[in-house]
N, C-alpha and C. Protein backbone atom coordinates (compact mmCIF):
# COMPACT_ATOMS: atom_id res chain seq x y z
N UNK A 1 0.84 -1.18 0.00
CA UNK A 1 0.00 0.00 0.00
C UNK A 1 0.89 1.24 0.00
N UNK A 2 0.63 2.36 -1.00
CA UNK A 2 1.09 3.28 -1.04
C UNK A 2 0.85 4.20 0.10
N UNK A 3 1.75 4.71 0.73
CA UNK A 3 1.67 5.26 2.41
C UNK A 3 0.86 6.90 1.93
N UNK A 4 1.56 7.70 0.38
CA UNK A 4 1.22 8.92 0.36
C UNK A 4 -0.46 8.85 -0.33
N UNK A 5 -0.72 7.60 -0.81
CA UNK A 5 -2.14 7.36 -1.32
C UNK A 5 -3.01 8.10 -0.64
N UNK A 6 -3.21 8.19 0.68
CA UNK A 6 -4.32 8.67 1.91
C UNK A 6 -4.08 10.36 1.88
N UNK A 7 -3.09 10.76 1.52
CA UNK A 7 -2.12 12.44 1.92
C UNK A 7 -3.38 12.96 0.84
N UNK A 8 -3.98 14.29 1.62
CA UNK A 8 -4.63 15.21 0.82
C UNK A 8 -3.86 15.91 -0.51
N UNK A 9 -4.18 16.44 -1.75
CA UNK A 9 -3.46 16.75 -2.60
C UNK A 9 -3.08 18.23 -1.73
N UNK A 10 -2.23 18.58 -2.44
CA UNK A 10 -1.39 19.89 -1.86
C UNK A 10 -1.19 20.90 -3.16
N UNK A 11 -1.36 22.35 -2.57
CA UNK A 11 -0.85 23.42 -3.51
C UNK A 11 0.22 22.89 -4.12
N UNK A 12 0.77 23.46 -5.44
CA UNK A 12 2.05 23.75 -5.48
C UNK A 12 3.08 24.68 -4.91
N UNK A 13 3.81 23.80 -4.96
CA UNK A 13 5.03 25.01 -3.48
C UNK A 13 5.99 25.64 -4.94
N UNK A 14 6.28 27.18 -4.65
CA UNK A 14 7.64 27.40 -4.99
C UNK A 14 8.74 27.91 -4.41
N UNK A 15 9.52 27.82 -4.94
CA UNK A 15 10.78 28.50 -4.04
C UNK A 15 11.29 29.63 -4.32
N UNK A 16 11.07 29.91 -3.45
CA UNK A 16 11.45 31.94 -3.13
C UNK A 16 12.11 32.10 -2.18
N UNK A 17 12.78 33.39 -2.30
CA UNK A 17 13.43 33.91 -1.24
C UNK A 17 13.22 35.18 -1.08
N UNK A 18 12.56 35.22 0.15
CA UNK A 18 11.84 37.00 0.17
C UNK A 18 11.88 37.03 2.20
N UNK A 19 12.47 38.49 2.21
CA UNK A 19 12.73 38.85 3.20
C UNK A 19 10.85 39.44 3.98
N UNK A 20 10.47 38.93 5.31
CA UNK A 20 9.01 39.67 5.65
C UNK A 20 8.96 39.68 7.16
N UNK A 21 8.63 40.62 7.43
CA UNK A 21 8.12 40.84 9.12
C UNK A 21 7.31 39.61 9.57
N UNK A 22 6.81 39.64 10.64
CA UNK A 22 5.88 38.61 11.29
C UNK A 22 5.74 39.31 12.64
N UNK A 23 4.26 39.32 12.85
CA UNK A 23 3.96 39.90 14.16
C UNK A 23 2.82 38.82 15.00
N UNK A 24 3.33 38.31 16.12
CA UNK A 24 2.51 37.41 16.60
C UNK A 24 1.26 37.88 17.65
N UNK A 25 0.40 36.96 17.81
CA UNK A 25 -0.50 37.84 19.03
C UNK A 25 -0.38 38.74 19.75
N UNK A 26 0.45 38.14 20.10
CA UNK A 26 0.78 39.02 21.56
C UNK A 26 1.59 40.41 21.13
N UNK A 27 1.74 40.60 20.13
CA UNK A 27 2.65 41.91 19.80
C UNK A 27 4.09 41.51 19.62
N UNK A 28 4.55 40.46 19.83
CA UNK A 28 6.10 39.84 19.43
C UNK A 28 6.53 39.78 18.18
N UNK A 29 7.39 40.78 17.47
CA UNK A 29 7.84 41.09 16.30
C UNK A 29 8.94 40.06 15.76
N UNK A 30 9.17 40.08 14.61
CA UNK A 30 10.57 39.30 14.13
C UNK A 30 10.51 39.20 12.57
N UNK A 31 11.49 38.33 12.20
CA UNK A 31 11.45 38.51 10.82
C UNK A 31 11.70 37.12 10.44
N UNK A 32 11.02 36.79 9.04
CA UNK A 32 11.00 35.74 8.48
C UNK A 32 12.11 35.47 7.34
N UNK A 33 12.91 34.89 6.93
CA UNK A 33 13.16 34.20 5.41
C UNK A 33 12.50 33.72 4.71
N UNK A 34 11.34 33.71 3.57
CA UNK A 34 10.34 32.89 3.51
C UNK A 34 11.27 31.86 2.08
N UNK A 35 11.67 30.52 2.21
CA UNK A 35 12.26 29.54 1.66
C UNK A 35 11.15 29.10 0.61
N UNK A 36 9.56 28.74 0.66
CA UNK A 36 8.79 28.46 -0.09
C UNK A 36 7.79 29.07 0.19
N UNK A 37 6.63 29.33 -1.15
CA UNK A 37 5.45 30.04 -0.94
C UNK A 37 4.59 28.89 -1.75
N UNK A 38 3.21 28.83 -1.43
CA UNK A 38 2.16 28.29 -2.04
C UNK A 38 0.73 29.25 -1.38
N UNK A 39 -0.48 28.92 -1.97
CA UNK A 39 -1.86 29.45 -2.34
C UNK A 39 -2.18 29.58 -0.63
N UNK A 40 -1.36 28.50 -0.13
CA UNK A 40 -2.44 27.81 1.10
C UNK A 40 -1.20 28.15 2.79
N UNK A 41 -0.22 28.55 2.13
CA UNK A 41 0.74 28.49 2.82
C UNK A 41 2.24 29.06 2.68
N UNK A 42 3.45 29.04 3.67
CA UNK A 42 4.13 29.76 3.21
C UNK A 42 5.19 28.50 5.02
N UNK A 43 6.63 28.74 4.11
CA UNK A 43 7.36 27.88 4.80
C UNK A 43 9.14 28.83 4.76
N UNK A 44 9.56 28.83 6.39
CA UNK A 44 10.35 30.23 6.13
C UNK A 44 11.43 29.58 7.38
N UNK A 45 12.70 30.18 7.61
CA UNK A 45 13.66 30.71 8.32
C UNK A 45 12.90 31.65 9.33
N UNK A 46 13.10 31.13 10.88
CA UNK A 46 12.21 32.32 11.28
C UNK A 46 13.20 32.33 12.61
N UNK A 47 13.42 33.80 13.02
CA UNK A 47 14.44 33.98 14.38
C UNK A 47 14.36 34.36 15.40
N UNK A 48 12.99 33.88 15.35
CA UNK A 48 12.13 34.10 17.02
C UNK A 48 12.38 32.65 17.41
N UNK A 49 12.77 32.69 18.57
CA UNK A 49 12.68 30.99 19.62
C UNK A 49 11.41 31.56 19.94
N UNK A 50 10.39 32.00 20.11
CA UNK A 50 9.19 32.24 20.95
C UNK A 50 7.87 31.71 19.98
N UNK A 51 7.99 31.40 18.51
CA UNK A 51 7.27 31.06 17.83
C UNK A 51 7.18 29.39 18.51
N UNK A 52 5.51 29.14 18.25
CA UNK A 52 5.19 27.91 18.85
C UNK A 52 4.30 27.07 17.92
N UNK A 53 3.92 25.86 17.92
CA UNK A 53 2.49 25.66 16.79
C UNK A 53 1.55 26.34 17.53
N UNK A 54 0.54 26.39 16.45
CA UNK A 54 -0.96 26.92 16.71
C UNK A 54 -0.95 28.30 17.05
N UNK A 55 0.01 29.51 17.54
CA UNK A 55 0.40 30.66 17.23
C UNK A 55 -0.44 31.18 16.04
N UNK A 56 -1.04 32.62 16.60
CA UNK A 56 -1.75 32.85 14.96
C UNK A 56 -0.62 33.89 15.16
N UNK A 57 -0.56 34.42 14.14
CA UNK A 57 0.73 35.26 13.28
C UNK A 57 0.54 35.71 12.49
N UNK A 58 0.60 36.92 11.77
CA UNK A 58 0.38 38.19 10.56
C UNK A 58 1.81 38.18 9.87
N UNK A 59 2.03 37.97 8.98
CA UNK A 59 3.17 37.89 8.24
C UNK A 59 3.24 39.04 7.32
N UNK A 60 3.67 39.69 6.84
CA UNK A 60 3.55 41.49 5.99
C UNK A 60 4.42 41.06 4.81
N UNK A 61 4.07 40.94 3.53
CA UNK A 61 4.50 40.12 2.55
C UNK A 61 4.50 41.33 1.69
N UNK A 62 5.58 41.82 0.90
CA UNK A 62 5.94 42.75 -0.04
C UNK A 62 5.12 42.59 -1.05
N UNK A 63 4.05 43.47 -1.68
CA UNK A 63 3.21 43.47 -2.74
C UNK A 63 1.98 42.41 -1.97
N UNK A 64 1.97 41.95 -2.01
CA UNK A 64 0.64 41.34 -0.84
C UNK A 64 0.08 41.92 -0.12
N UNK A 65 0.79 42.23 0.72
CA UNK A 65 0.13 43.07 2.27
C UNK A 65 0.50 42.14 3.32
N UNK A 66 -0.29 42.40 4.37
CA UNK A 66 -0.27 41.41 5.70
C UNK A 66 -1.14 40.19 5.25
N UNK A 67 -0.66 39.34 5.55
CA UNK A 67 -1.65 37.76 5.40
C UNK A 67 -1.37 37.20 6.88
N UNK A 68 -2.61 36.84 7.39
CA UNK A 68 -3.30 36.76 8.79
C UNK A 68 -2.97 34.88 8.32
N UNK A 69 -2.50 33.96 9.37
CA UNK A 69 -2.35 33.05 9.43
C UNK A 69 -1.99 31.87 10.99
N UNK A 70 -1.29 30.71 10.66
CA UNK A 70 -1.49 29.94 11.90
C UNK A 70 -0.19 29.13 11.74
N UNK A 71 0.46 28.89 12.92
CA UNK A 71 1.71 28.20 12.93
C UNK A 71 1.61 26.73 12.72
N UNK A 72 1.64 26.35 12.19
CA UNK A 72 1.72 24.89 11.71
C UNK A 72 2.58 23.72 12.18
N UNK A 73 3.75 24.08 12.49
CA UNK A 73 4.95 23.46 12.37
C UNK A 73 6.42 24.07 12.88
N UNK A 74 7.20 23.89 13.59
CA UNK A 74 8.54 24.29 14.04
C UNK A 74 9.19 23.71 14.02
N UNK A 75 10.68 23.84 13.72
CA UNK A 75 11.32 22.44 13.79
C UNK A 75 13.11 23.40 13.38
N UNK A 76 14.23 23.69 14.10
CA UNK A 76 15.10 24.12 13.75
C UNK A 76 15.37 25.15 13.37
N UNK A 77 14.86 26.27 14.00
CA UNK A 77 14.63 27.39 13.61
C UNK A 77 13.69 27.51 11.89
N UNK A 78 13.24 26.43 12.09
CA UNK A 78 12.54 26.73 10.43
C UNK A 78 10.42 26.62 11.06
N UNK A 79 9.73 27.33 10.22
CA UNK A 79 8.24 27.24 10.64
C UNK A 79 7.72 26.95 9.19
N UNK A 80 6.27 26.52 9.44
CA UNK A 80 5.82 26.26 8.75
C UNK A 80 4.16 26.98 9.05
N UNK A 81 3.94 28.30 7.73
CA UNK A 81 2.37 29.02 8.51
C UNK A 81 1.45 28.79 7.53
N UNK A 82 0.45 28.39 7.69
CA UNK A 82 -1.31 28.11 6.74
C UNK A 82 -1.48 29.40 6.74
N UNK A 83 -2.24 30.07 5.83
CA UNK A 83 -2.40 31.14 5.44
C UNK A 83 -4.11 30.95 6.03
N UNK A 84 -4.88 31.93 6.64
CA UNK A 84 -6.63 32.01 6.93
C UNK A 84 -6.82 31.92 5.70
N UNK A 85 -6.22 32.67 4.47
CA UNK A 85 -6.67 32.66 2.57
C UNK A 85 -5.68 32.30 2.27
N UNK A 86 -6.44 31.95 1.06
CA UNK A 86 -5.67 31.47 -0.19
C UNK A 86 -4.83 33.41 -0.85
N UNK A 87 -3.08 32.56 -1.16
CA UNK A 87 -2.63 34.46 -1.62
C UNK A 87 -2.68 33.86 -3.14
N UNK A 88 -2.45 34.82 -3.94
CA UNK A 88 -2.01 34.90 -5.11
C UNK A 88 -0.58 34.90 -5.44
N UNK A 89 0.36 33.29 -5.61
CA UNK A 89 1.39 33.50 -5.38
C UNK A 89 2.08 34.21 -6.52
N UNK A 90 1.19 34.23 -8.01
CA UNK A 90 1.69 35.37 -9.17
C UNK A 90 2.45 36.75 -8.76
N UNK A 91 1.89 37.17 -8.11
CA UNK A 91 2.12 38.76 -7.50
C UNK A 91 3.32 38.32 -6.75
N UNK A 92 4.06 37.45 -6.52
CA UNK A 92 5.52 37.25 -5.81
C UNK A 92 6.44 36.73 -6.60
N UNK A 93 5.73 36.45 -7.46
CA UNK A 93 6.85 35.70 -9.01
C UNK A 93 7.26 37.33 -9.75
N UNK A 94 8.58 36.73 -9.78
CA UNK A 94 9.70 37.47 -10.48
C UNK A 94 9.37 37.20 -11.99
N UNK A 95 9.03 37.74 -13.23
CA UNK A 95 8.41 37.28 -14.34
C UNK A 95 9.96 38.31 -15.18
N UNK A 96 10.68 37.37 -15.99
CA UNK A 96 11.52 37.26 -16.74
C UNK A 96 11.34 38.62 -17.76
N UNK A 97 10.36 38.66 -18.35
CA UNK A 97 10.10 38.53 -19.69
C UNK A 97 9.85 40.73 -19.28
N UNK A 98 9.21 40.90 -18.41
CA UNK A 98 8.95 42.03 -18.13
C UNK A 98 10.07 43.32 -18.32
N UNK A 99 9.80 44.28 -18.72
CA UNK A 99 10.73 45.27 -18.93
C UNK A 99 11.36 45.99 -17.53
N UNK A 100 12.08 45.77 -17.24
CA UNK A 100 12.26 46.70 -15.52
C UNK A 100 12.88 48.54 -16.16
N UNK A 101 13.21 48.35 -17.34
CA UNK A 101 13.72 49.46 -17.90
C UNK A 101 12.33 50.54 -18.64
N UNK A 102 11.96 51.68 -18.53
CA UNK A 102 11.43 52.33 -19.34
C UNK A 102 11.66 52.64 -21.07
N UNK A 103 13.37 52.93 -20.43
CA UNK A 103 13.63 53.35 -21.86
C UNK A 103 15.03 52.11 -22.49
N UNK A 104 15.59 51.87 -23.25
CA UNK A 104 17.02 51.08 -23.55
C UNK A 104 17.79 51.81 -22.76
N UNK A 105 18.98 51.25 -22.21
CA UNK A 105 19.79 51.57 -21.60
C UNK A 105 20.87 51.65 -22.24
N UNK A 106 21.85 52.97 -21.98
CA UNK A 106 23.11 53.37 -23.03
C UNK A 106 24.26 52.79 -21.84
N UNK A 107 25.57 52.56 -22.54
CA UNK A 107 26.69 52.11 -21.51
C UNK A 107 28.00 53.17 -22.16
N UNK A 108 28.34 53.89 -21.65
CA UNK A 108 29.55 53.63 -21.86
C UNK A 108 31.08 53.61 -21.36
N UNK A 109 32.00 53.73 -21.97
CA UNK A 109 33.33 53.50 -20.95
C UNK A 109 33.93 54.88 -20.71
N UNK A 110 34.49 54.67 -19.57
CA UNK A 110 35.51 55.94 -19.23
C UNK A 110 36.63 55.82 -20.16
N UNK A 111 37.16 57.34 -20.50
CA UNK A 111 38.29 57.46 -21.32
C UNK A 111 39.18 56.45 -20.96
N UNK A 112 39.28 56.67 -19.44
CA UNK A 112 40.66 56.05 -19.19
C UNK A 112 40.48 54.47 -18.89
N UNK A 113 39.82 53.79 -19.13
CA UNK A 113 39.56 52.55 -19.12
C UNK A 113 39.38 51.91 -20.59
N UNK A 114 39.42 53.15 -21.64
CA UNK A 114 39.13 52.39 -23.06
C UNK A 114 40.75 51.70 -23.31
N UNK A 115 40.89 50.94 -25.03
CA UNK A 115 42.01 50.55 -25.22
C UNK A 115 42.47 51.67 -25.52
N UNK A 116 44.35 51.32 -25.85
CA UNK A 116 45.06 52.23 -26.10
C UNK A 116 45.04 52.23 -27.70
N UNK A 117 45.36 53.25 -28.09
CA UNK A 117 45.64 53.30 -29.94
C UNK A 117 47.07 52.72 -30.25
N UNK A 118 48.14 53.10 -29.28
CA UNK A 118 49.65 52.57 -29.58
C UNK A 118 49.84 51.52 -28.50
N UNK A 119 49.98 50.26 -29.70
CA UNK A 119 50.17 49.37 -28.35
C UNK A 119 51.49 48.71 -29.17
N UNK A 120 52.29 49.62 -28.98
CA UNK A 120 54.04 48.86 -28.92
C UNK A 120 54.52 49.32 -27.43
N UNK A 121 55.29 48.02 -27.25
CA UNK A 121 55.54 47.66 -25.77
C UNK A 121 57.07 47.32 -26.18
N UNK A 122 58.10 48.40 -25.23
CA UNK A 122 59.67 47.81 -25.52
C UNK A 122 59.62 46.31 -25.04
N UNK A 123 60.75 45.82 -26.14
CA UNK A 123 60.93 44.57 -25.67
C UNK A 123 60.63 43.49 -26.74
N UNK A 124 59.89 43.92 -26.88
CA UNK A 124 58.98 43.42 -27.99
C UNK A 124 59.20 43.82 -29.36
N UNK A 125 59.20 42.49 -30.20
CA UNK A 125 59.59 42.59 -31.98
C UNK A 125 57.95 42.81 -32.21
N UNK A 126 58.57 43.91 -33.58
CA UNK A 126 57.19 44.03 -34.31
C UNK A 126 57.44 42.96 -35.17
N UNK A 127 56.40 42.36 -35.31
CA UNK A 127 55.69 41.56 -36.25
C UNK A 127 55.63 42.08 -38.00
């Protein structure tokens, strides 16, 4: 018998790395690493020893907002929080293809870093 046969299906997880606050009930602040994000959940580096399971916790997620949630899991300084909602993990994806530039971008070199025009070096046979 397959043991994961019985396991509810699960979001897809991705892997991110995004820096976010976390503020617990009681007013106990700290900050997260968040290592993976999914619809239903979010799994992080966290550097509070005071985080516990079942802890509800507000996590402040860049372009999201605050997402209101529940401690799940601890284990090595790492947590694991259920989100009360489902987020939109699109809005945290880095999308390739997007212009971050308005206009083309020009480059160019400092004088004194271009090549030289005379490049005979004593010592040296000309060719």
């Amino acid at each position: 018998m397959n043991a994961t046969a019985s396991l509810p299906d699960r979001p897809a997880r991705h892997g991110r790395i995004i820096r976010a606050q976390f503020t617990l009930k009681g007013g106990l602040r700290g900050q997260l690493l968040i290592k993976n994000i999914s619809e239903g959940g979010l799994g992080a580096r966290c550097d509070c020893p005071h985080v516990r399971v079942g802890d509800a916790i507000s996590v402040d997620l860049p372009v999201v907002g605050e997402v209101a949630g529940t401690v799940q899991w601890v284990r090595d300084g790492y947590c694991g929080i259920q989100t009360a909602a489902q987020m939109d993990v699109d809005r945290l994806r880095f999308r390739p293809n997007t212009n971050l530039l308005s206009s083309p971008a020009t480059f160019s070199v400092a004088e004194r870093f271009q090549p030289v025009a005379k490049a005979y070096r004593p010592g040296f046979r000309r060719a």
